[in-house]
PDB file of N, CA and C in Angstrom:
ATOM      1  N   UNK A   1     -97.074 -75.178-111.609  1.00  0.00           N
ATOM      2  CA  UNK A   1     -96.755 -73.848-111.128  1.00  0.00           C
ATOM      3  C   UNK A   1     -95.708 -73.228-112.045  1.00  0.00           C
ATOM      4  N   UNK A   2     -95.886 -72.169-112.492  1.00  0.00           N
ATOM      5  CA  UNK A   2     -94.751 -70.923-112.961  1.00  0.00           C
ATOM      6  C   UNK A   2     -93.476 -70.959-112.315  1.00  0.00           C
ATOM      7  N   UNK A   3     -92.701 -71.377-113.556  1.00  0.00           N
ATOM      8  CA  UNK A   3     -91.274 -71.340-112.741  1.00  0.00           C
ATOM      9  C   UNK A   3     -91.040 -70.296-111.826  1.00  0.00           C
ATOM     10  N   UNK A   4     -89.958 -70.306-110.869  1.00  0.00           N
ATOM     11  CA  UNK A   4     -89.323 -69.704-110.188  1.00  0.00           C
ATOM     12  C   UNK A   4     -88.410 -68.546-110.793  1.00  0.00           C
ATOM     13  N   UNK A   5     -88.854 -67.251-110.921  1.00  0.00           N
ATOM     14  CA  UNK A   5     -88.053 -65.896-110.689  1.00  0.00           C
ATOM     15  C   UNK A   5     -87.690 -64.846-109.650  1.00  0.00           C
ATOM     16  N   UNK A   6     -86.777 -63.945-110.218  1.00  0.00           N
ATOM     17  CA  UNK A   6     -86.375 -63.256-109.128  1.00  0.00           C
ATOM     18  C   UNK A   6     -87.590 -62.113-108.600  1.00  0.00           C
ATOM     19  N   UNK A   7     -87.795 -62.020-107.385  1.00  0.00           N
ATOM     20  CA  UNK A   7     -88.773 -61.220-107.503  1.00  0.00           C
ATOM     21  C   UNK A   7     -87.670 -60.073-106.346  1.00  0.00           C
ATOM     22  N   UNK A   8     -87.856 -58.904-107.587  1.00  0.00           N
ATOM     23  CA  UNK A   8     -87.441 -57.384-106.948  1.00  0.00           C
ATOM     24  C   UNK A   8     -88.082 -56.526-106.343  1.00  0.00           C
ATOM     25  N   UNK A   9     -87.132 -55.949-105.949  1.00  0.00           N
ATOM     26  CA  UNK A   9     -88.352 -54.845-104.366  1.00  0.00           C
ATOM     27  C   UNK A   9     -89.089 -54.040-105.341  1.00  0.00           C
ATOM     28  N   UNK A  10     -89.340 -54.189-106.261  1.00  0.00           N
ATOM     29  CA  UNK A  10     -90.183 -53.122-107.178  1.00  0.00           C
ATOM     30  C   UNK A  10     -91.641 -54.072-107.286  1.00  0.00           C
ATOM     31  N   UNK A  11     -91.512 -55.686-107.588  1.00  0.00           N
ATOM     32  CA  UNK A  11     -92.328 -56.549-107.912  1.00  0.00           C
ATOM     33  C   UNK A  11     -92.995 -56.910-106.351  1.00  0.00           C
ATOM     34  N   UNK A  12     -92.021 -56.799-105.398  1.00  0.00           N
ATOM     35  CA  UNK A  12     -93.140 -57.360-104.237  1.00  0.00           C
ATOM     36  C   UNK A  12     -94.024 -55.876-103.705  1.00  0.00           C
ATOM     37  N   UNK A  13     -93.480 -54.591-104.567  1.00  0.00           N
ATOM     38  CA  UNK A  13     -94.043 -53.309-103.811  1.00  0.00           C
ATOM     39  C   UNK A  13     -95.250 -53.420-104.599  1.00  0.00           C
ATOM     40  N   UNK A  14     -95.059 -54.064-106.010  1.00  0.00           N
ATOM     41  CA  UNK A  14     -96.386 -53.860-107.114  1.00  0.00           C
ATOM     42  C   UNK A  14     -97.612 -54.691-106.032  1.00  0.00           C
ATOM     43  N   UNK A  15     -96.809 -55.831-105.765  1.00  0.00           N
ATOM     44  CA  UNK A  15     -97.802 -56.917-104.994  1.00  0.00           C
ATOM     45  C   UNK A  15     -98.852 -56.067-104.057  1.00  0.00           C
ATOM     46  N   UNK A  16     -97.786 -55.627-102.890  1.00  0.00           N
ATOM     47  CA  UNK A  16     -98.142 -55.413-101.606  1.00  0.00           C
ATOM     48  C   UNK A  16     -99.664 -54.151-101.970  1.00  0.00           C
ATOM     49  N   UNK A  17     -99.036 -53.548-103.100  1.00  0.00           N
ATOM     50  CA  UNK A  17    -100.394 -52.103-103.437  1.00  0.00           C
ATOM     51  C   UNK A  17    -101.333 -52.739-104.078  1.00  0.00           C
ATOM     52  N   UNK A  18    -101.390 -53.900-104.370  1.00  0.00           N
ATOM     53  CA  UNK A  18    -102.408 -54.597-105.286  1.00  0.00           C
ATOM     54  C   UNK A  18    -103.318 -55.551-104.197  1.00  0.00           C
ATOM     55  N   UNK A  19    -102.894 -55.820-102.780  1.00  0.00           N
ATOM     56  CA  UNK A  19    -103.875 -56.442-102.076  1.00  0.00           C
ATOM     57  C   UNK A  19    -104.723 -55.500-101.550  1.00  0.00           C
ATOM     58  N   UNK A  20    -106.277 -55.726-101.974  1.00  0.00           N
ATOM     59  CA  UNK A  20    -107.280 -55.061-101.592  1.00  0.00           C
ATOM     60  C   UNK A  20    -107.111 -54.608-100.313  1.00  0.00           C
ATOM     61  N   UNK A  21    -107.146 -53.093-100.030  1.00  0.00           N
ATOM     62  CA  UNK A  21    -107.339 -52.671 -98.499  1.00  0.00           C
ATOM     63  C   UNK A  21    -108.121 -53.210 -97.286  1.00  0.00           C
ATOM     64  N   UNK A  22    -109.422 -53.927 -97.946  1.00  0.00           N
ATOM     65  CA  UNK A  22    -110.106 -54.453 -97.199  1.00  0.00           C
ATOM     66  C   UNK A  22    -109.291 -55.783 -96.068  1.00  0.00           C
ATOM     67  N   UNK A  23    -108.474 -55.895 -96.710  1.00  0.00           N
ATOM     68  CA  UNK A  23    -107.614 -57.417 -96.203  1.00  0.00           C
ATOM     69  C   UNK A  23    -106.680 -56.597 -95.087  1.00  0.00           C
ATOM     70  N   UNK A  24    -107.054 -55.396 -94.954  1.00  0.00           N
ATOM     71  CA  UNK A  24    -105.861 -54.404 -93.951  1.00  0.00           C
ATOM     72  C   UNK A  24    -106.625 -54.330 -92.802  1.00  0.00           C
ATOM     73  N   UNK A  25    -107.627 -54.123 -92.995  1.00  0.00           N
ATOM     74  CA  UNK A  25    -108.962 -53.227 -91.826  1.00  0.00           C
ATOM     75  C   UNK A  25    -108.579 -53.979 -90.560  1.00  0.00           C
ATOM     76  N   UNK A  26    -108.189 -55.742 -90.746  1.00  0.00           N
ATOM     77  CA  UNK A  26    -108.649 -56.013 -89.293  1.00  0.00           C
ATOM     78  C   UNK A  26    -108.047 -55.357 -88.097  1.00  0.00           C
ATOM     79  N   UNK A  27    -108.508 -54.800 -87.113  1.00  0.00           N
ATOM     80  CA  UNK A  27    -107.755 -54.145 -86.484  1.00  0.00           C
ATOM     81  C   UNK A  27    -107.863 -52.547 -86.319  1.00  0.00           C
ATOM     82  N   UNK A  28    -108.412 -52.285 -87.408  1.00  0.00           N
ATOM     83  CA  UNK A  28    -108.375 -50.876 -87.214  1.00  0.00           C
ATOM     84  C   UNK A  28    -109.570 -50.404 -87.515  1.00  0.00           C
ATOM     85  N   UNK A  29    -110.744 -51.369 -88.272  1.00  0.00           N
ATOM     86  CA  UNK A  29    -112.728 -50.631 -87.948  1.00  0.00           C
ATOM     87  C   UNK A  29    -112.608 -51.163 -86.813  1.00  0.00           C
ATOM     88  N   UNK A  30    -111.702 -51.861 -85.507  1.00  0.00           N
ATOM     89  CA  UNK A  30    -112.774 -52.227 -84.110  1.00  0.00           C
ATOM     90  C   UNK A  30    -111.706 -51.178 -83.379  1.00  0.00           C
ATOM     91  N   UNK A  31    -111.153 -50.514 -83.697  1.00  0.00           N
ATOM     92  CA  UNK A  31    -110.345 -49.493 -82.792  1.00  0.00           C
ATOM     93  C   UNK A  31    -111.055 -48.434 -82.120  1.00  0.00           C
ATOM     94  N   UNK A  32    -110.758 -48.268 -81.390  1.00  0.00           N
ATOM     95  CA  UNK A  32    -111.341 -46.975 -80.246  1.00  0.00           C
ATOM     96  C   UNK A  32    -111.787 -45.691 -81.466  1.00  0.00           C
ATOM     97  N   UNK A  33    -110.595 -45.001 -82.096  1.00  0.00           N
ATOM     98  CA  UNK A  33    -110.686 -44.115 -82.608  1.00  0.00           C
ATOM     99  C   UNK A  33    -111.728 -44.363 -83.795  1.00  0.00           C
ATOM    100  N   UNK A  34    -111.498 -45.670 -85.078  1.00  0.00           N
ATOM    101  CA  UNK A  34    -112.315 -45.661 -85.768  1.00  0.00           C
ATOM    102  C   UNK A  34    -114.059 -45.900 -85.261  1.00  0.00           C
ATOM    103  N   UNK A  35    -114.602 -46.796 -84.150  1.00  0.00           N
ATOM    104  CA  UNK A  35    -115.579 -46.885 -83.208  1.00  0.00           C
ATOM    105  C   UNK A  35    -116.186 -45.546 -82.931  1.00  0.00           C
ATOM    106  N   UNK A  36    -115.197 -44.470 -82.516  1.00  0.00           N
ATOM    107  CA  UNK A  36    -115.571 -43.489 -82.279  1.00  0.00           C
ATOM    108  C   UNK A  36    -116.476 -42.344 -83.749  1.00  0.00           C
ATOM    109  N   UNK A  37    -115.426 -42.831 -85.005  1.00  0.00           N
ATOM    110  CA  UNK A  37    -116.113 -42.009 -86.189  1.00  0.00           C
ATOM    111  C   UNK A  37    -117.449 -42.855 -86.325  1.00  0.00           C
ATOM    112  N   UNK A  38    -117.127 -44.034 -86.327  1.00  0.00           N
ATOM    113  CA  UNK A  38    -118.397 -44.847 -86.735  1.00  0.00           C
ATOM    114  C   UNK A  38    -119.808 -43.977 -85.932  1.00  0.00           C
ATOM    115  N   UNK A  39    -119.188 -44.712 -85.042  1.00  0.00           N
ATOM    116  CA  UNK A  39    -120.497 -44.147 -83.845  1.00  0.00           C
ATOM    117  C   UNK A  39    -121.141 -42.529 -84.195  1.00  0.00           C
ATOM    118  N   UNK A  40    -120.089 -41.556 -84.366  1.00  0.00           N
ATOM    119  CA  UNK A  40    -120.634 -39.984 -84.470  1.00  0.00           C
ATOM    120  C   UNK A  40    -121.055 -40.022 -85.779  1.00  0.00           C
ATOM    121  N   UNK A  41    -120.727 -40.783 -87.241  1.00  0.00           N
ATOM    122  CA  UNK A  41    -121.670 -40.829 -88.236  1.00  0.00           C
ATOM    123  C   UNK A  41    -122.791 -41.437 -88.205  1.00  0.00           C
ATOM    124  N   UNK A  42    -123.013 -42.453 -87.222  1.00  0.00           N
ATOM    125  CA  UNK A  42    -124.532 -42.728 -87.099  1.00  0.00           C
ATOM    126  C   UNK A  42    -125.588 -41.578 -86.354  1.00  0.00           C
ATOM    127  N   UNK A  43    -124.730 -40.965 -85.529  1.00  0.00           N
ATOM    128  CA  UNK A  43    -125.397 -40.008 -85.167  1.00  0.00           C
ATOM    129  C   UNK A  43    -125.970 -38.932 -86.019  1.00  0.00           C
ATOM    130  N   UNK A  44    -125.376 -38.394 -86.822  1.00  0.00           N
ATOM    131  CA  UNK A  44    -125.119 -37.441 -87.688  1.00  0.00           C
ATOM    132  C   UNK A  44    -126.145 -37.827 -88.677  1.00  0.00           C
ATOM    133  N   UNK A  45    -125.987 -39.202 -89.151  1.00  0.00           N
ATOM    134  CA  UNK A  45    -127.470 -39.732 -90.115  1.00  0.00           C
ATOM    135  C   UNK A  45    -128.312 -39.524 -89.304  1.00  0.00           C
ATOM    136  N   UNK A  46    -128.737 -39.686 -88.328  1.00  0.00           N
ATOM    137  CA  UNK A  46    -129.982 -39.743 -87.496  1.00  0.00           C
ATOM    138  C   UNK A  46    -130.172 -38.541 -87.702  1.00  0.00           C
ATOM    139  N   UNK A  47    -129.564 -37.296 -87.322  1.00  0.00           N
ATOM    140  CA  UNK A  47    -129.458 -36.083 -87.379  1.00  0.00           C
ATOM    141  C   UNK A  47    -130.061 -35.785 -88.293  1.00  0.00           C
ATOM    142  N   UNK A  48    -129.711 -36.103 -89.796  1.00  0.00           N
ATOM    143  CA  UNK A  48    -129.719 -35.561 -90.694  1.00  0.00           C
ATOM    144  C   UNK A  48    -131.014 -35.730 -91.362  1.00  0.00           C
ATOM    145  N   UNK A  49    -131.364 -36.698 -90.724  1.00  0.00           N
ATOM    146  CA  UNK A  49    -132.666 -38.000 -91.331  1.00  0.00           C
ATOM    147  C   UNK A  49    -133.917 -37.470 -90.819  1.00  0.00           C
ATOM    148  N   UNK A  50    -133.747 -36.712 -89.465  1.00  0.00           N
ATOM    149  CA  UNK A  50    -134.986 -35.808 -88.662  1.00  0.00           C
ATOM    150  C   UNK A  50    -134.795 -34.525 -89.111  1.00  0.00           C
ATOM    151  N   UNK A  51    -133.582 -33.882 -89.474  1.00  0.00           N
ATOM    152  CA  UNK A  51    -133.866 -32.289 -89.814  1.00  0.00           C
ATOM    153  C   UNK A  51    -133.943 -31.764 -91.158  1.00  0.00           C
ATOM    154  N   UNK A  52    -133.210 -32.853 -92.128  1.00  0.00           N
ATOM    155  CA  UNK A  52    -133.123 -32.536 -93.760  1.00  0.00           C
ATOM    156  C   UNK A  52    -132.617 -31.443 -94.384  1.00  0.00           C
ATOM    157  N   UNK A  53    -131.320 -30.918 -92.816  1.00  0.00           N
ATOM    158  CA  UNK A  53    -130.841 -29.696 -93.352  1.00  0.00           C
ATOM    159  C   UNK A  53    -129.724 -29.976 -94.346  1.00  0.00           C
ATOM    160  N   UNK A  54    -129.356 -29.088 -95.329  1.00  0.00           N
ATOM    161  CA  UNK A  54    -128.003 -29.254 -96.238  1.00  0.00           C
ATOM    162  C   UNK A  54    -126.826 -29.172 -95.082  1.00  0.00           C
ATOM    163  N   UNK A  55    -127.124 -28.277 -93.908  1.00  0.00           N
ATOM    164  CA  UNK A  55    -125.652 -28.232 -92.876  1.00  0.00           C
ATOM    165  C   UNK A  55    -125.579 -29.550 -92.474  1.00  0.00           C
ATOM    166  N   UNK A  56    -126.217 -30.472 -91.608  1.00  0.00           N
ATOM    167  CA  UNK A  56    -126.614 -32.109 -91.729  1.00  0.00           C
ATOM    168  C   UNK A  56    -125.719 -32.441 -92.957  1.00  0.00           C
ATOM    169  N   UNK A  57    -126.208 -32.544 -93.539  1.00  0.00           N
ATOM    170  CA  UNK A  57    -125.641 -33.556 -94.864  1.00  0.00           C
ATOM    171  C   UNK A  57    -124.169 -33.638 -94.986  1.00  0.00           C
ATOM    172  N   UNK A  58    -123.838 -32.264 -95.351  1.00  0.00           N
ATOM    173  CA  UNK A  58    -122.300 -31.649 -94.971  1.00  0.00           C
ATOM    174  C   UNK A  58    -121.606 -32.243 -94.194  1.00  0.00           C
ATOM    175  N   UNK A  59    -122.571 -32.346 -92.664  1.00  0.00           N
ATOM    176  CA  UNK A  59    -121.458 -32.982 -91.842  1.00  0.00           C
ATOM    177  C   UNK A  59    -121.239 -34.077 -92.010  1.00  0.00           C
ATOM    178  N   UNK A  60    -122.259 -35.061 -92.261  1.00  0.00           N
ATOM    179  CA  UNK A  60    -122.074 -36.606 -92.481  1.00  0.00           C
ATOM    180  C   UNK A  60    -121.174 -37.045 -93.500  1.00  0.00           C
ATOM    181  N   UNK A  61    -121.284 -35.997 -94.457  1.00  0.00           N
ATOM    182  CA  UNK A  61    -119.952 -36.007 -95.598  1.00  0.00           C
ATOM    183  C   UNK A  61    -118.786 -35.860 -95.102  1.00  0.00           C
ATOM    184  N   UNK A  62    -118.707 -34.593 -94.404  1.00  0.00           N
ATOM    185  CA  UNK A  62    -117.377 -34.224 -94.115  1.00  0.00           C
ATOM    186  C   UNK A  62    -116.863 -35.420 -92.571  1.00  0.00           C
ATOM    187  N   UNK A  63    -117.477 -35.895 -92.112  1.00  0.00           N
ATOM    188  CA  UNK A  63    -117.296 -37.286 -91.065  1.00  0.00           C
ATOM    189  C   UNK A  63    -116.658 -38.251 -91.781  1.00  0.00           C
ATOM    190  N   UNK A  64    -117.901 -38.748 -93.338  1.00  0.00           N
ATOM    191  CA  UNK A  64    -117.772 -40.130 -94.139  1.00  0.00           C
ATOM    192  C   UNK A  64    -115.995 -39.696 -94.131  1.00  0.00           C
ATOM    193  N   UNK A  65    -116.114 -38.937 -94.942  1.00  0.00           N
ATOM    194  CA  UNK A  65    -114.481 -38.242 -95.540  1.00  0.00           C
ATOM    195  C   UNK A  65    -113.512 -38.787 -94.682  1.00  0.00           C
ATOM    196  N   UNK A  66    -113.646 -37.785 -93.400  1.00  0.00           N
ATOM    197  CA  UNK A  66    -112.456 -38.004 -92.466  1.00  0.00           C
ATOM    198  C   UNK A  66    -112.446 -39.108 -92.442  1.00  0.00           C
ATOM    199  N   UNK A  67    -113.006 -40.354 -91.987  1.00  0.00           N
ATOM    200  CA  UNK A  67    -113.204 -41.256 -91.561  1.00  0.00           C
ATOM    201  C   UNK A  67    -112.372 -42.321 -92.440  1.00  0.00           C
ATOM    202  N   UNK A  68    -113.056 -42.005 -93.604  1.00  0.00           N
ATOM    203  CA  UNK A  68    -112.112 -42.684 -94.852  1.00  0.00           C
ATOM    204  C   UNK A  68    -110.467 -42.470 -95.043  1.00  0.00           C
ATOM    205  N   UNK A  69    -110.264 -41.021 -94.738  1.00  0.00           N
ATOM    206  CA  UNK A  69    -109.044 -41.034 -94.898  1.00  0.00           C
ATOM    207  C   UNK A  69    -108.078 -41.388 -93.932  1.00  0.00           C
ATOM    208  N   UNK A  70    -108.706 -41.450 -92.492  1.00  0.00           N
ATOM    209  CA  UNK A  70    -107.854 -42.098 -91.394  1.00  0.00           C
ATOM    210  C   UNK A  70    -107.988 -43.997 -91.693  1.00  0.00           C
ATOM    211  N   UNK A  71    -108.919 -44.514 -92.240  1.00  0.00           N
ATOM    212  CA  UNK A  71    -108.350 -45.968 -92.740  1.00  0.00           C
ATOM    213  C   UNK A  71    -107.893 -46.015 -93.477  1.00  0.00           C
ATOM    214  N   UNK A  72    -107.589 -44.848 -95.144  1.00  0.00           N
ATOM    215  CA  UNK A  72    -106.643 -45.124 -96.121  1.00  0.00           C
ATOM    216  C   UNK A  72    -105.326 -44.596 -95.269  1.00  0.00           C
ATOM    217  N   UNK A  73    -104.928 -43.932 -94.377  1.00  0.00           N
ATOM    218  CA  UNK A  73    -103.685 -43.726 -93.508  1.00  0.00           C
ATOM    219  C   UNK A  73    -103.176 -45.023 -93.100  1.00  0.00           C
ATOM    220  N   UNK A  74    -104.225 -45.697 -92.212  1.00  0.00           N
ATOM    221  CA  UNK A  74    -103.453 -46.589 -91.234  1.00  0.00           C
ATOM    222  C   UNK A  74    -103.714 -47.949 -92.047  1.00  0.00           C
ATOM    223  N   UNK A  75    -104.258 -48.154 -93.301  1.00  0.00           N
ATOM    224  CA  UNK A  75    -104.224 -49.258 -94.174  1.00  0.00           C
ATOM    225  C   UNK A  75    -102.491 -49.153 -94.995  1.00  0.00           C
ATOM    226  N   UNK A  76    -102.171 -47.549 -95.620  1.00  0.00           N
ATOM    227  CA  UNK A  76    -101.105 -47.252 -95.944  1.00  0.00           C
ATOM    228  C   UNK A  76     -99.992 -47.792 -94.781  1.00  0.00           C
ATOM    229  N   UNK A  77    -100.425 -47.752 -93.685  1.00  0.00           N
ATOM    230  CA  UNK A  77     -99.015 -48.102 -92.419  1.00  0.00           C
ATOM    231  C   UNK A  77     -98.919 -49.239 -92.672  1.00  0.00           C
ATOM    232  N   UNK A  78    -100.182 -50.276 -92.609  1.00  0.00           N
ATOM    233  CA  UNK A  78     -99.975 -51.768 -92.386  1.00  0.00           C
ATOM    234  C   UNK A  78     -99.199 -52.024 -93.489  1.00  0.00           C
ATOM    235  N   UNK A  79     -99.479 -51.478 -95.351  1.00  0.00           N
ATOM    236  CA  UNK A  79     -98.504 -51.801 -96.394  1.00  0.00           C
ATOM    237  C   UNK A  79     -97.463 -51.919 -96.223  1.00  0.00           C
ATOM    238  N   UNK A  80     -96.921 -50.538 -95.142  1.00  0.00           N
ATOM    239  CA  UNK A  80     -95.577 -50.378 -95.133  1.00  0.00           C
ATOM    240  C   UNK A  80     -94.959 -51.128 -94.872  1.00  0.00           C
ATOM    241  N   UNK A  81     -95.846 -51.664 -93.370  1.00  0.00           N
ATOM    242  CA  UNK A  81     -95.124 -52.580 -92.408  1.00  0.00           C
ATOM    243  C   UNK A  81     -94.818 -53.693 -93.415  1.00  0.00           C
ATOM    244  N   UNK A  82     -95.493 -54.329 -94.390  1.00  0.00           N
ATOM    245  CA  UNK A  82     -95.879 -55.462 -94.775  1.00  0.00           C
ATOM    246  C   UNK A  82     -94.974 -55.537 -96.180  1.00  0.00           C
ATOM    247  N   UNK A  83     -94.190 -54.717 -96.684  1.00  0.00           N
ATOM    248  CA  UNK A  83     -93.547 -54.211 -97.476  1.00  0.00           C
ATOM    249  C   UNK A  83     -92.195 -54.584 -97.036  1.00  0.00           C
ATOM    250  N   UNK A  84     -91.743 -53.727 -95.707  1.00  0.00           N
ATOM    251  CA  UNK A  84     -90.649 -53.798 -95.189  1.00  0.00           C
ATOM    252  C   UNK A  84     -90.086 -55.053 -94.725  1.00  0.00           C
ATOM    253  N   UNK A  85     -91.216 -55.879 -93.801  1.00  0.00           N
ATOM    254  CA  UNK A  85     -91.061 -57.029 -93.849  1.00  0.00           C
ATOM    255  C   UNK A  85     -90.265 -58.224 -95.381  1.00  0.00           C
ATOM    256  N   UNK A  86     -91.599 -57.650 -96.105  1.00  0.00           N
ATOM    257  CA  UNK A  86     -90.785 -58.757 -97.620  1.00  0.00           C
ATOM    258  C   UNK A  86     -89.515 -58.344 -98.026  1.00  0.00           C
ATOM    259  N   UNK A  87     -89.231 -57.196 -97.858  1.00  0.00           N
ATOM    260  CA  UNK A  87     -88.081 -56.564 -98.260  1.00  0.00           C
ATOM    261  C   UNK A  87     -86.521 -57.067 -97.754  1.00  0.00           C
ATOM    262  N   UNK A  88     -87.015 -57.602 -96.225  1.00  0.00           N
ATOM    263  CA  UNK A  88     -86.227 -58.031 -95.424  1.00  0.00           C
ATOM    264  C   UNK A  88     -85.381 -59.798 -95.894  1.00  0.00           C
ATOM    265  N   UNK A  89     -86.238 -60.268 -96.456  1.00  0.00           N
ATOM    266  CA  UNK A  89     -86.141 -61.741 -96.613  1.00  0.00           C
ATOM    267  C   UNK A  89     -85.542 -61.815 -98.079  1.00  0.00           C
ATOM    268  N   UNK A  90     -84.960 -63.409 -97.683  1.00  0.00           N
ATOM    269  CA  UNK A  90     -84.160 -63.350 -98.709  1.00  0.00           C
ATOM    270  C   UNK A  90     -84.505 -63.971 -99.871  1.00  0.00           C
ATOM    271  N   UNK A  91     -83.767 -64.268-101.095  1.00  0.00           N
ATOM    272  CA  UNK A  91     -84.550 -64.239-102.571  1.00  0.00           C
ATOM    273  C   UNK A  91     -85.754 -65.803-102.446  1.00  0.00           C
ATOM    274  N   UNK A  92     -84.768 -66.623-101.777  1.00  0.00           N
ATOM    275  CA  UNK A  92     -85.892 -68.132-101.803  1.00  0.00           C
ATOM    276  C   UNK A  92     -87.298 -68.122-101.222  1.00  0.00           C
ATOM    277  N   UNK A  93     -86.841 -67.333 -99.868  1.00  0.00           N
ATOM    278  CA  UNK A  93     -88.235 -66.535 -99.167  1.00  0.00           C
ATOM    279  C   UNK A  93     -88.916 -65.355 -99.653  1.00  0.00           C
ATOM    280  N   UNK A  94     -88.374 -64.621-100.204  1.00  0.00           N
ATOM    281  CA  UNK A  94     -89.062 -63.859-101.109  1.00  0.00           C
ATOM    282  C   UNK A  94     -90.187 -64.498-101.749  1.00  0.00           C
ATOM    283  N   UNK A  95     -89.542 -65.580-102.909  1.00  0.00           N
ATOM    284  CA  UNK A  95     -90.233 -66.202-103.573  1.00  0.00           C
ATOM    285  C   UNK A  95     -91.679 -67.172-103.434  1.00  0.00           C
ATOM    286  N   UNK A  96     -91.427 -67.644-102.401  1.00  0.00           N
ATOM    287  CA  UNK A  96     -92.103 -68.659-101.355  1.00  0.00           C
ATOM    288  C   UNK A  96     -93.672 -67.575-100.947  1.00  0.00           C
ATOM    289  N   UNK A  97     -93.108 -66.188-100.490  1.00  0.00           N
ATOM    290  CA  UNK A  97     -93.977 -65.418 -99.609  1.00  0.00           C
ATOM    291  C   UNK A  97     -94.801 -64.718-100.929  1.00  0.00           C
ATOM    292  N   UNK A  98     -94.069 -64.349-102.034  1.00  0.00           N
ATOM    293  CA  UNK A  98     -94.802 -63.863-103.338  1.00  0.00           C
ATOM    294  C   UNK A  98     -95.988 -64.954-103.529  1.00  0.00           C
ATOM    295  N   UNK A  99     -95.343 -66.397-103.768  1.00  0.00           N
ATOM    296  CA  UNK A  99     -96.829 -67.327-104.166  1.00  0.00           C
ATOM    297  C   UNK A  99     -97.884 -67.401-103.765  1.00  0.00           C
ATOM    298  N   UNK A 100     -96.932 -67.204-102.484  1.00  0.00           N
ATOM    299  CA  UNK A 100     -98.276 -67.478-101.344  1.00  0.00           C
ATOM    300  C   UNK A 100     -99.409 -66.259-101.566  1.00  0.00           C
ATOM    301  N   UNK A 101     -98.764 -64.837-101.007  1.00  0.00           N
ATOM    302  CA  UNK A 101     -99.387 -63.572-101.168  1.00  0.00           C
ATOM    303  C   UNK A 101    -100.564 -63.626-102.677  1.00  0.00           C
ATOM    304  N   UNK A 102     -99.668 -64.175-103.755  1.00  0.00           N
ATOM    305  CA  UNK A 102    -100.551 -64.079-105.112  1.00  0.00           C
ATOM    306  C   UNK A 102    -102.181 -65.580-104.712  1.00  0.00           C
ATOM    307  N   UNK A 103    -101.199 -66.341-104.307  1.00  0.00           N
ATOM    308  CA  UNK A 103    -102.432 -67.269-104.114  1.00  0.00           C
ATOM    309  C   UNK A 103    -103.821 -66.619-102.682  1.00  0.00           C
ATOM    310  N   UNK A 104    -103.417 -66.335-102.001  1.00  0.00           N
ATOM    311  CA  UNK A 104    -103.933 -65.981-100.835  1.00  0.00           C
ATOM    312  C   UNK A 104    -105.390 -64.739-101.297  1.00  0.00           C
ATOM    313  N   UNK A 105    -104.078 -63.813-102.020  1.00  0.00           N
ATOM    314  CA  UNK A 105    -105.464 -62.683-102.230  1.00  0.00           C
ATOM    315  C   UNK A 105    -105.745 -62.954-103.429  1.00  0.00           C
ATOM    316  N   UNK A 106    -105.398 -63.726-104.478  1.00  0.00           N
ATOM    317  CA  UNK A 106    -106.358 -64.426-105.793  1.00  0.00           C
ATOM    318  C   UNK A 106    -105.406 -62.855-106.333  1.00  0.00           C
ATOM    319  N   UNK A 107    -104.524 -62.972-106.586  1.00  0.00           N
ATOM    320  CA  UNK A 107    -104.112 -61.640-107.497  1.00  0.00           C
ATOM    321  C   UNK A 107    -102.954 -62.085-109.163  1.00  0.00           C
ATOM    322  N   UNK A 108    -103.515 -63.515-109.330  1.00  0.00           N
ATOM    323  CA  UNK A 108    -103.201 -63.821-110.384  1.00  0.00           C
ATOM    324  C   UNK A 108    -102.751 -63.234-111.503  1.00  0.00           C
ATOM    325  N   UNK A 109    -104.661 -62.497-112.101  1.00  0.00           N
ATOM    326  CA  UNK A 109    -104.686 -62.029-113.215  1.00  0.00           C
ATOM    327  C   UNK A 109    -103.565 -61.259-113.409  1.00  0.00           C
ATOM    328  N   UNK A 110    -103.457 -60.584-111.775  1.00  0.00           N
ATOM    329  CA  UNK A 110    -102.583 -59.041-112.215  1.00  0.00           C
ATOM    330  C   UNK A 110    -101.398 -58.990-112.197  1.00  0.00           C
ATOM    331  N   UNK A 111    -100.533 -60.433-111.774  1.00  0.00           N
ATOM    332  CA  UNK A 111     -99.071 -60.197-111.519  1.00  0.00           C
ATOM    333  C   UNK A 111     -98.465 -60.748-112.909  1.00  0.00           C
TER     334      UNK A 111
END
């Protein structure tokens, strides 16, 4: 293993933006609210799939959209949370929680 350095709130913030969002979701595609976009974009394909209007299409776009940007929101919260947390601990635990984090999400190449 790579010796032991200091890792600064700049290096665990690089970390924390470098774990794939997907590793955020749990929790928030089975939520009421996201359930709810899910559900009205399937509708909306169906919609769109029987009438072949451009207004159809639009909407399923403008749904996909929203939809996306309320999980890049509440994926951005969990960072925070998950940020603030490392931020909190001290340099040995820092260190300890960096390896782990790099081993966990395979983020080798990039640190």
């Amino acid at each position: 293993m790579k010796k032991k350095k200091k890792i600064t709130d700049e290096v665990l913030r690089k970390l924390v933006y470098l774990i794939p969002a997907r590793y955020f979701y749990d929790g928030i595609v089975t939520s009421k609210k996201a359930r709810g976009y899910q559900d009205y974009i399937e509708f909306q394909c169906q919609t769109y799939r029987s009438t072949k209007t451009r207004k159809d299409w639009y909407e399923v776009k403008r749904l996909t959209k929203e939809y996306e940007e309320y999980l890049n929101k509440e994926v951005d919260i969990k960072r925070k949370l998950l940020l603030f947390g490392l931020l909190k601990r001290d340099s040995k635990e820092r260190v300890d929680v960096y390896n782990l984090l790099v081993k966990k999400y395979h983020l080798e190449r990039w640190v």
